[in-house]
PDB file of N, CA and C in Angstrom:
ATOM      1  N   UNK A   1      97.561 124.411  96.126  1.00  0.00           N
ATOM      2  CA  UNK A   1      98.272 123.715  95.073  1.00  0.00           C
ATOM      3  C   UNK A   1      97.288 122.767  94.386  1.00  0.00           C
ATOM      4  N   UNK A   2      96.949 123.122  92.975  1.00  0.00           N
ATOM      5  CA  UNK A   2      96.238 122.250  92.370  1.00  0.00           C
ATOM      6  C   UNK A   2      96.699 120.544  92.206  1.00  0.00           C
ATOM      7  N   UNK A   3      95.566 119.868  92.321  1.00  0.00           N
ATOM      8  CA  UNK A   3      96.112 118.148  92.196  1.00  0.00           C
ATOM      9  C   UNK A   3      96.279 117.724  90.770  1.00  0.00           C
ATOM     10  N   UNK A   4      97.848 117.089  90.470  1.00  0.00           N
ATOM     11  CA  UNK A   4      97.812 116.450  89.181  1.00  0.00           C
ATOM     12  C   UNK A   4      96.876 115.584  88.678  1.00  0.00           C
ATOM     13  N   UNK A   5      96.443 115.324  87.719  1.00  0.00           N
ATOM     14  CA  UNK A   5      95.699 114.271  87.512  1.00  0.00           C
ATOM     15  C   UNK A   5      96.442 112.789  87.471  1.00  0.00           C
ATOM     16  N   UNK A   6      95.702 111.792  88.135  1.00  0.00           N
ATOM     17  CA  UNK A   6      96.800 110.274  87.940  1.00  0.00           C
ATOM     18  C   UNK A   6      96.940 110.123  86.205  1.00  0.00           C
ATOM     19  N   UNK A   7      98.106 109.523  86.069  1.00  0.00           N
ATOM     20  CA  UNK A   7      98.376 108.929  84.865  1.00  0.00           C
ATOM     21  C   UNK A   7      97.832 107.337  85.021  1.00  0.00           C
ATOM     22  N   UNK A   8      97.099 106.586  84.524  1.00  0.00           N
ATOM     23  CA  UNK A   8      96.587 105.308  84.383  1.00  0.00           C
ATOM     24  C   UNK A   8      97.308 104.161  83.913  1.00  0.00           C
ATOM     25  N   UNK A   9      98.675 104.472  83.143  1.00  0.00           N
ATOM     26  CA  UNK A   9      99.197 103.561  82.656  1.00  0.00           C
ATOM     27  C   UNK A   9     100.793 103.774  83.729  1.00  0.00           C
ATOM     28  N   UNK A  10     100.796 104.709  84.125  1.00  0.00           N
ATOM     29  CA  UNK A  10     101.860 105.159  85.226  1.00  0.00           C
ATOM     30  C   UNK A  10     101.070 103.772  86.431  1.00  0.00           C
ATOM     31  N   UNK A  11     100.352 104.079  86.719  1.00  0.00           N
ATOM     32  CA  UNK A  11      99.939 103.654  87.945  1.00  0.00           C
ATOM     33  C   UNK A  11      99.011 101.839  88.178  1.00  0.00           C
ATOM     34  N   UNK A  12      98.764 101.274  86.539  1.00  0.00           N
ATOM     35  CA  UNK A  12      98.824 100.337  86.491  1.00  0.00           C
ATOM     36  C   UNK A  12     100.508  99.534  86.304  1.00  0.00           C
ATOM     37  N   UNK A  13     101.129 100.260  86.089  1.00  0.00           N
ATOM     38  CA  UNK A  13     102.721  99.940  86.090  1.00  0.00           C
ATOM     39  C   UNK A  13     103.561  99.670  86.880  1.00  0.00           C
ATOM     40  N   UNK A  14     103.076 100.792  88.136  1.00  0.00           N
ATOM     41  CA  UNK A  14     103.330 100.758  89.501  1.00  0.00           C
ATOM     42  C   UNK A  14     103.164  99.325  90.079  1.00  0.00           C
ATOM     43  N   UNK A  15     101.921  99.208  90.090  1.00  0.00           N
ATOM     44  CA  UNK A  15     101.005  98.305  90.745  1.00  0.00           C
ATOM     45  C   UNK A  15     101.537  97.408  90.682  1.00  0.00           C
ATOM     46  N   UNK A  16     102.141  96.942  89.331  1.00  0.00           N
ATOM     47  CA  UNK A  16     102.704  95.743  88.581  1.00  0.00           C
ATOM     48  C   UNK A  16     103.894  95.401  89.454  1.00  0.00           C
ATOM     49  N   UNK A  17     104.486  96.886  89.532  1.00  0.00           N
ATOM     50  CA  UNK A  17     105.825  96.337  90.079  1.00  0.00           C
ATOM     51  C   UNK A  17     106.064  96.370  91.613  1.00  0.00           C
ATOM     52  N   UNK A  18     104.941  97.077  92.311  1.00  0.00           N
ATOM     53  CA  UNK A  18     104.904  96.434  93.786  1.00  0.00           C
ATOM     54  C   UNK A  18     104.245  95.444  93.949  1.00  0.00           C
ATOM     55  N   UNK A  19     103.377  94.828  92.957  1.00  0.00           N
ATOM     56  CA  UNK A  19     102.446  93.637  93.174  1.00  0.00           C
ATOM     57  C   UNK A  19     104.018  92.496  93.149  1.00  0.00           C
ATOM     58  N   UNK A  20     104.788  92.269  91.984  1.00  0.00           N
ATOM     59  CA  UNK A  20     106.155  91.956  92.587  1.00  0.00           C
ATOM     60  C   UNK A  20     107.173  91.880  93.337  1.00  0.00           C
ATOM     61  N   UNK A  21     107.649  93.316  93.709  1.00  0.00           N
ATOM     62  CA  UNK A  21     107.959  93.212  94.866  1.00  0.00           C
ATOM     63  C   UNK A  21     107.649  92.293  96.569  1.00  0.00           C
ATOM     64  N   UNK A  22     105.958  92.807  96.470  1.00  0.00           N
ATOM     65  CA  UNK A  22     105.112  92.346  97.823  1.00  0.00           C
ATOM     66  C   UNK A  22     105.463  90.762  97.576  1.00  0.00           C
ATOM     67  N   UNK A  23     105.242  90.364  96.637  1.00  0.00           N
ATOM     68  CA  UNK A  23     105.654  88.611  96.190  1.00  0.00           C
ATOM     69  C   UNK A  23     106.652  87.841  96.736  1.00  0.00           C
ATOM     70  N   UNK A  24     107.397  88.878  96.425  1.00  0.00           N
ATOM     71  CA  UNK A  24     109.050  87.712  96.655  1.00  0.00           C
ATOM     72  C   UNK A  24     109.047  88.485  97.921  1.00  0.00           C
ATOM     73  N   UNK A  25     108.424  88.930  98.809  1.00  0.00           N
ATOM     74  CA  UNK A  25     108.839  88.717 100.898  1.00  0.00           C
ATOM     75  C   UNK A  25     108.166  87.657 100.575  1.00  0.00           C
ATOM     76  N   UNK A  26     108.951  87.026 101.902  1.00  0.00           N
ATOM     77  CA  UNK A  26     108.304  85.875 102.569  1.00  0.00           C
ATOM     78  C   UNK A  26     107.251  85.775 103.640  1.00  0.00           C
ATOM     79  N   UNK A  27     106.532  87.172 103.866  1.00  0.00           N
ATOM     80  CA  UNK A  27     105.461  87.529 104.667  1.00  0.00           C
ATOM     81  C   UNK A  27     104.514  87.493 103.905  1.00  0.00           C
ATOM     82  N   UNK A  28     103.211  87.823 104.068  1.00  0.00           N
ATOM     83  CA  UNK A  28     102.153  87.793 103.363  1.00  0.00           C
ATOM     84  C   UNK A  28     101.742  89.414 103.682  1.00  0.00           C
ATOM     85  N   UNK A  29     100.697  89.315 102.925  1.00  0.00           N
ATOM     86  CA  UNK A  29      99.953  90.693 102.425  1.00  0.00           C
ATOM     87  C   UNK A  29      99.428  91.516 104.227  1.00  0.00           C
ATOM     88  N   UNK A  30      99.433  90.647 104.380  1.00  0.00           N
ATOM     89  CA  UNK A  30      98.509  91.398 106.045  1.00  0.00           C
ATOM     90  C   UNK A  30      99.436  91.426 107.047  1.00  0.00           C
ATOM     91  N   UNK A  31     100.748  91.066 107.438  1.00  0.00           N
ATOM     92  CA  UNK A  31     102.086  91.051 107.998  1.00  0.00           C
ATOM     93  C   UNK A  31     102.368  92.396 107.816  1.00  0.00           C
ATOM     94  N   UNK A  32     102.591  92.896 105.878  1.00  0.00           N
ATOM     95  CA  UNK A  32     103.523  93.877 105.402  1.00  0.00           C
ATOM     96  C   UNK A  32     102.769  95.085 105.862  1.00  0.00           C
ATOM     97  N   UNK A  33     100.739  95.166 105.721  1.00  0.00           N
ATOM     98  CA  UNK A  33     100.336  96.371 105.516  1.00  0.00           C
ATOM     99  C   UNK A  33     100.112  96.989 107.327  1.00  0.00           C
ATOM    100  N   UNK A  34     100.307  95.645 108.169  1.00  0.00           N
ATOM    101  CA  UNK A  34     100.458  96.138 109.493  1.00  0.00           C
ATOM    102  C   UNK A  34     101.665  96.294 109.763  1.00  0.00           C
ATOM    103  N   UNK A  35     102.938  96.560 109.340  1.00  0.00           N
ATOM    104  CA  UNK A  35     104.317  96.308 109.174  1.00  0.00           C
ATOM    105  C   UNK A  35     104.138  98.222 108.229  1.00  0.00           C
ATOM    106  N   UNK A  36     103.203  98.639 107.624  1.00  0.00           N
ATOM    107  CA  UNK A  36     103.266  99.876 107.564  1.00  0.00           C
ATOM    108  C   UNK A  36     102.158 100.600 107.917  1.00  0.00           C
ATOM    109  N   UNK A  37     101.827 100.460 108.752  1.00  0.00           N
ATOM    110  CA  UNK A  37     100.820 101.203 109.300  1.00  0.00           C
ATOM    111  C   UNK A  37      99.309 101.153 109.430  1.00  0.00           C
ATOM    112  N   UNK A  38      99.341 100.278 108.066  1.00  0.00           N
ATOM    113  CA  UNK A  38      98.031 100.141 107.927  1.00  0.00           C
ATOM    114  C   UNK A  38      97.258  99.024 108.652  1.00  0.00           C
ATOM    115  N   UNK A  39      95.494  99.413 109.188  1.00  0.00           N
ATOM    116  CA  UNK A  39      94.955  98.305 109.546  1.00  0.00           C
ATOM    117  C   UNK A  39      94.803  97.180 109.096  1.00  0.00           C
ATOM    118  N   UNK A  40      94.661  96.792 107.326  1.00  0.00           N
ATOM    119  CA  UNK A  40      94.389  95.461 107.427  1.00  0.00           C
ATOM    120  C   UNK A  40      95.491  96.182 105.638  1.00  0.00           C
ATOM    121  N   UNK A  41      94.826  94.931 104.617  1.00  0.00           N
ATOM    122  CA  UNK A  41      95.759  95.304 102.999  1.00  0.00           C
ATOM    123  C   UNK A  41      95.354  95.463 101.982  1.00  0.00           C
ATOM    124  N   UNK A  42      93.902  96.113 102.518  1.00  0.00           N
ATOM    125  CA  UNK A  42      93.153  96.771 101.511  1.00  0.00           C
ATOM    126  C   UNK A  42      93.859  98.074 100.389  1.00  0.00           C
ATOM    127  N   UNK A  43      94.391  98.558 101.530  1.00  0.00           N
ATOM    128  CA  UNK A  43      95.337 100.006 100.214  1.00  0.00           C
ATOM    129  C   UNK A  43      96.274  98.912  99.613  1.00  0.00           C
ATOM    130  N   UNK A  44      97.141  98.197  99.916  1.00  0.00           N
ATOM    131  CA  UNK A  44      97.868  97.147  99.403  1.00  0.00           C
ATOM    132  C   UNK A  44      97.618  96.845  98.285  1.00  0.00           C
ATOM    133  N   UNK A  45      96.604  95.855  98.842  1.00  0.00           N
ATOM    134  CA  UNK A  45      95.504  95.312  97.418  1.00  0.00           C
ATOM    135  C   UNK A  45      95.587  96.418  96.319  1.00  0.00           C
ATOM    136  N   UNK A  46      94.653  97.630  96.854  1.00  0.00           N
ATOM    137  CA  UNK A  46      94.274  98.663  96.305  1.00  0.00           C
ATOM    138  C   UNK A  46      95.117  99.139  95.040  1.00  0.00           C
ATOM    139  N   UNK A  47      96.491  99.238  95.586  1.00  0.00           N
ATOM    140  CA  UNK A  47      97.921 100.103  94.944  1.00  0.00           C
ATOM    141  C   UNK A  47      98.285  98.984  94.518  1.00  0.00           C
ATOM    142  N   UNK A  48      98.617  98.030  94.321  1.00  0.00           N
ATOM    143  CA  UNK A  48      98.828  96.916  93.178  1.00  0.00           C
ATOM    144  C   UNK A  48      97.660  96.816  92.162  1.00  0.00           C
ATOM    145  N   UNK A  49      96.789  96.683  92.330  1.00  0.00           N
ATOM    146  CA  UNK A  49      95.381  97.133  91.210  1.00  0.00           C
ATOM    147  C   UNK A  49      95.572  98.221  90.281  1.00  0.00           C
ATOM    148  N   UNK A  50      96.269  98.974  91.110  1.00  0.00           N
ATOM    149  CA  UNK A  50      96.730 100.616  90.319  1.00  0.00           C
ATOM    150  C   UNK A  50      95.353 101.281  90.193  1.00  0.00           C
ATOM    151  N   UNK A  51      94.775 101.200  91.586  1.00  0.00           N
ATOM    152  CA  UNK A  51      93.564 102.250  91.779  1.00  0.00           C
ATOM    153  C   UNK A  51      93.922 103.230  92.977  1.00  0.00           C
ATOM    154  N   UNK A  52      94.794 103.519  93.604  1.00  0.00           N
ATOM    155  CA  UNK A  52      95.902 103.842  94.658  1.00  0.00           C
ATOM    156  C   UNK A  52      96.854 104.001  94.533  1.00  0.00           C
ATOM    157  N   UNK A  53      97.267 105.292  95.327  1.00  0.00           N
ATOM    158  CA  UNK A  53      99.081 105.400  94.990  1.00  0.00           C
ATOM    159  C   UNK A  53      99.397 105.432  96.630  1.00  0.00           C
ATOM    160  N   UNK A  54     100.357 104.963  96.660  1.00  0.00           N
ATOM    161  CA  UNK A  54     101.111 105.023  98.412  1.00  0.00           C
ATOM    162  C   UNK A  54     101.770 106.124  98.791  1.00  0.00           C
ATOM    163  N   UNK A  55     101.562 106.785  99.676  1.00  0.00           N
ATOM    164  CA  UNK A  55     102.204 108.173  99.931  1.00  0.00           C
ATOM    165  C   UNK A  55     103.522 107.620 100.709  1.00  0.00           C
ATOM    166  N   UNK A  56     104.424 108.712 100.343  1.00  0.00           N
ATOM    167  CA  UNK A  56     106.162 108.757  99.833  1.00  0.00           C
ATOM    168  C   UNK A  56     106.397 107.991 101.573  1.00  0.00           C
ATOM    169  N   UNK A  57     105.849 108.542 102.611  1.00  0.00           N
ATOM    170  CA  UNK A  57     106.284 108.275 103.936  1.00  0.00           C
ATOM    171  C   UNK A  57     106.092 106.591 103.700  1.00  0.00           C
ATOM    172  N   UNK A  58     105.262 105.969 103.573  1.00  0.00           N
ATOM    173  CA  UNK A  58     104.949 104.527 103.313  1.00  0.00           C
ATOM    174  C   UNK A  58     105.562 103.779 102.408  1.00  0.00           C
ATOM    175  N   UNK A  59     106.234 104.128 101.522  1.00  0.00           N
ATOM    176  CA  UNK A  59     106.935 103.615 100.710  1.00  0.00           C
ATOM    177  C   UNK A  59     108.305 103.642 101.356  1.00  0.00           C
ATOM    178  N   UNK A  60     108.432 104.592 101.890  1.00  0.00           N
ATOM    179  CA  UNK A  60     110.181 104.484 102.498  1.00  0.00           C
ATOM    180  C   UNK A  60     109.798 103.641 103.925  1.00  0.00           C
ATOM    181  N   UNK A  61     108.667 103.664 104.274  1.00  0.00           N
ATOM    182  CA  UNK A  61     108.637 102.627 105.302  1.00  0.00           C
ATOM    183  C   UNK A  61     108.571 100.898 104.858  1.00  0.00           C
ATOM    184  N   UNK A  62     108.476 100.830 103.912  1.00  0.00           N
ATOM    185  CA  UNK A  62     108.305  99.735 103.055  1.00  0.00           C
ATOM    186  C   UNK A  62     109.636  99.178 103.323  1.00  0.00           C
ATOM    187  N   UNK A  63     110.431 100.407 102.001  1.00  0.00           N
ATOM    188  CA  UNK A  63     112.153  99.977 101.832  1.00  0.00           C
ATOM    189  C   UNK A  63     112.733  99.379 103.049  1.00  0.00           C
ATOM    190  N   UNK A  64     112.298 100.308 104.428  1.00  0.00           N
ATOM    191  CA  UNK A  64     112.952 100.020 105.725  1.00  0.00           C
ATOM    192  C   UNK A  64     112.341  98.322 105.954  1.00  0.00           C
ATOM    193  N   UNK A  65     111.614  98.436 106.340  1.00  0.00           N
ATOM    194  CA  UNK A  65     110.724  97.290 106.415  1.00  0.00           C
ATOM    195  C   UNK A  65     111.640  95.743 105.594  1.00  0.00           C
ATOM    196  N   UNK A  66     111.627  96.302 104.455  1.00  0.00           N
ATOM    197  CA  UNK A  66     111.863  94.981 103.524  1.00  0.00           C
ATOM    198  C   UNK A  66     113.921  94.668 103.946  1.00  0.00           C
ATOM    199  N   UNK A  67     114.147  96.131 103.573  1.00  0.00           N
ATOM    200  CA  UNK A  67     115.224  95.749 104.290  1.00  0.00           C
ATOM    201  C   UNK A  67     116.004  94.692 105.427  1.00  0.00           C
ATOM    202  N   UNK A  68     114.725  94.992 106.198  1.00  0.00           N
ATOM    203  CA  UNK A  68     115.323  94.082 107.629  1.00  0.00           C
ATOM    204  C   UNK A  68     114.788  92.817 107.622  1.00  0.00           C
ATOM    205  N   UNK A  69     114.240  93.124 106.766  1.00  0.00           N
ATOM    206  CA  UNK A  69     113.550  91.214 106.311  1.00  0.00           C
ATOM    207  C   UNK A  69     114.672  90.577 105.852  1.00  0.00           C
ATOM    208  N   UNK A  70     115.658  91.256 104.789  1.00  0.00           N
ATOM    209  CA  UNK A  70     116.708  90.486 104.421  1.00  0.00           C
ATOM    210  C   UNK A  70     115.937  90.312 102.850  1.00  0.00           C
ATOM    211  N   UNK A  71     115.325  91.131 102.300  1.00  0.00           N
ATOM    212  CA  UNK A  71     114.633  91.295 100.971  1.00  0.00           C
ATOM    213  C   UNK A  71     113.965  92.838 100.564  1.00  0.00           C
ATOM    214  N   UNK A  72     115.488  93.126  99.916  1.00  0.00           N
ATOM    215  CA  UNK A  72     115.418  94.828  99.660  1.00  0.00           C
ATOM    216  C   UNK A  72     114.563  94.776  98.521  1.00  0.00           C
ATOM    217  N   UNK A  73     113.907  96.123  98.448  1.00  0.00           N
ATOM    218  CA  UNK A  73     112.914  96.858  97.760  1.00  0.00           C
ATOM    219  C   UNK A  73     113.674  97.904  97.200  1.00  0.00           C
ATOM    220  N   UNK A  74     114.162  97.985  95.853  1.00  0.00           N
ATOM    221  CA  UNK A  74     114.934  99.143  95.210  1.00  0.00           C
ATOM    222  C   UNK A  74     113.621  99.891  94.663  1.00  0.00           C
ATOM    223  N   UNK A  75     113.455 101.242  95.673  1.00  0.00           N
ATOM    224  CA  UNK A  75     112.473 102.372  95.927  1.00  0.00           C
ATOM    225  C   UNK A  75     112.790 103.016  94.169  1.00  0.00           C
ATOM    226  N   UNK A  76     113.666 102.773  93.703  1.00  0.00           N
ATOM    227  CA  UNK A  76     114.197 103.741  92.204  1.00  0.00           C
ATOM    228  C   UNK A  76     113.602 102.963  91.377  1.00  0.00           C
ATOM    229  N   UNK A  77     113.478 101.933  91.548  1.00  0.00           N
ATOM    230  CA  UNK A  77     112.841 100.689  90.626  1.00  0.00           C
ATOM    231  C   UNK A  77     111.555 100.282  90.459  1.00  0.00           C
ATOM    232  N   UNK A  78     111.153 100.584  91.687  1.00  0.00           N
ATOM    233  CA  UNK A  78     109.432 100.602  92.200  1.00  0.00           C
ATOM    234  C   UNK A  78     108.901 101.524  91.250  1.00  0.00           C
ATOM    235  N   UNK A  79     109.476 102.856  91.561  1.00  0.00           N
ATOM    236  CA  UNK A  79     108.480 104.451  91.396  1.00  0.00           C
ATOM    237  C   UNK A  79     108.723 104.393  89.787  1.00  0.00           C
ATOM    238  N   UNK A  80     110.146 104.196  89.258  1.00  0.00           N
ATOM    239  CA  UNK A  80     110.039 104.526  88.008  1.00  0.00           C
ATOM    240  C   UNK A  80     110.178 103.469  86.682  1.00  0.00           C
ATOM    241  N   UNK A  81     110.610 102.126  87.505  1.00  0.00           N
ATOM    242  CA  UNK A  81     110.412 100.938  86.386  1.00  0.00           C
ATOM    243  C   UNK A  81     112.205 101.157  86.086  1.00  0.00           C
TER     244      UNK A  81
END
């Protein structure tokens, strides 16, 4: 299966709106990205920059995640604005 090419203004958009999201928890950046798997919050960083996209499993681990924080993440709102 050939790879789409990223859209740049898709994915600085993104960025925008998980760089928001990640904001309003009351955890910080290195809590959330070990809270999904990741070692430290470099892809974090990364995918708010909109040089990175988060694969679908991590993002619904997110939603879960934010959820139980008591600070939902509307996944429909994230991906498409």
């Amino acid at each position: 299966m050939p790879r789409v090419a990223r859209d740049p203004s898709f994915s600085r958009a993104f960025g925008q709106r998980l760089r928001d999201a990640l904001e309003a928890q009351p955890q910080g950046l290195a809590e959330i990205a070990k809270a999904l798997g990741y070692r430290d919050d470099t892809t974090l960083r990364a995918a708010m920059a909109g040089r990175t996209a988060l694969a679908l499993n991590r993002l619904a681990r997110l939603a879960a995640w934010a959820q139980a924080q008591g600070e939902p993440i509307d996944l429909n709102w994230l991906i498409t604005g």
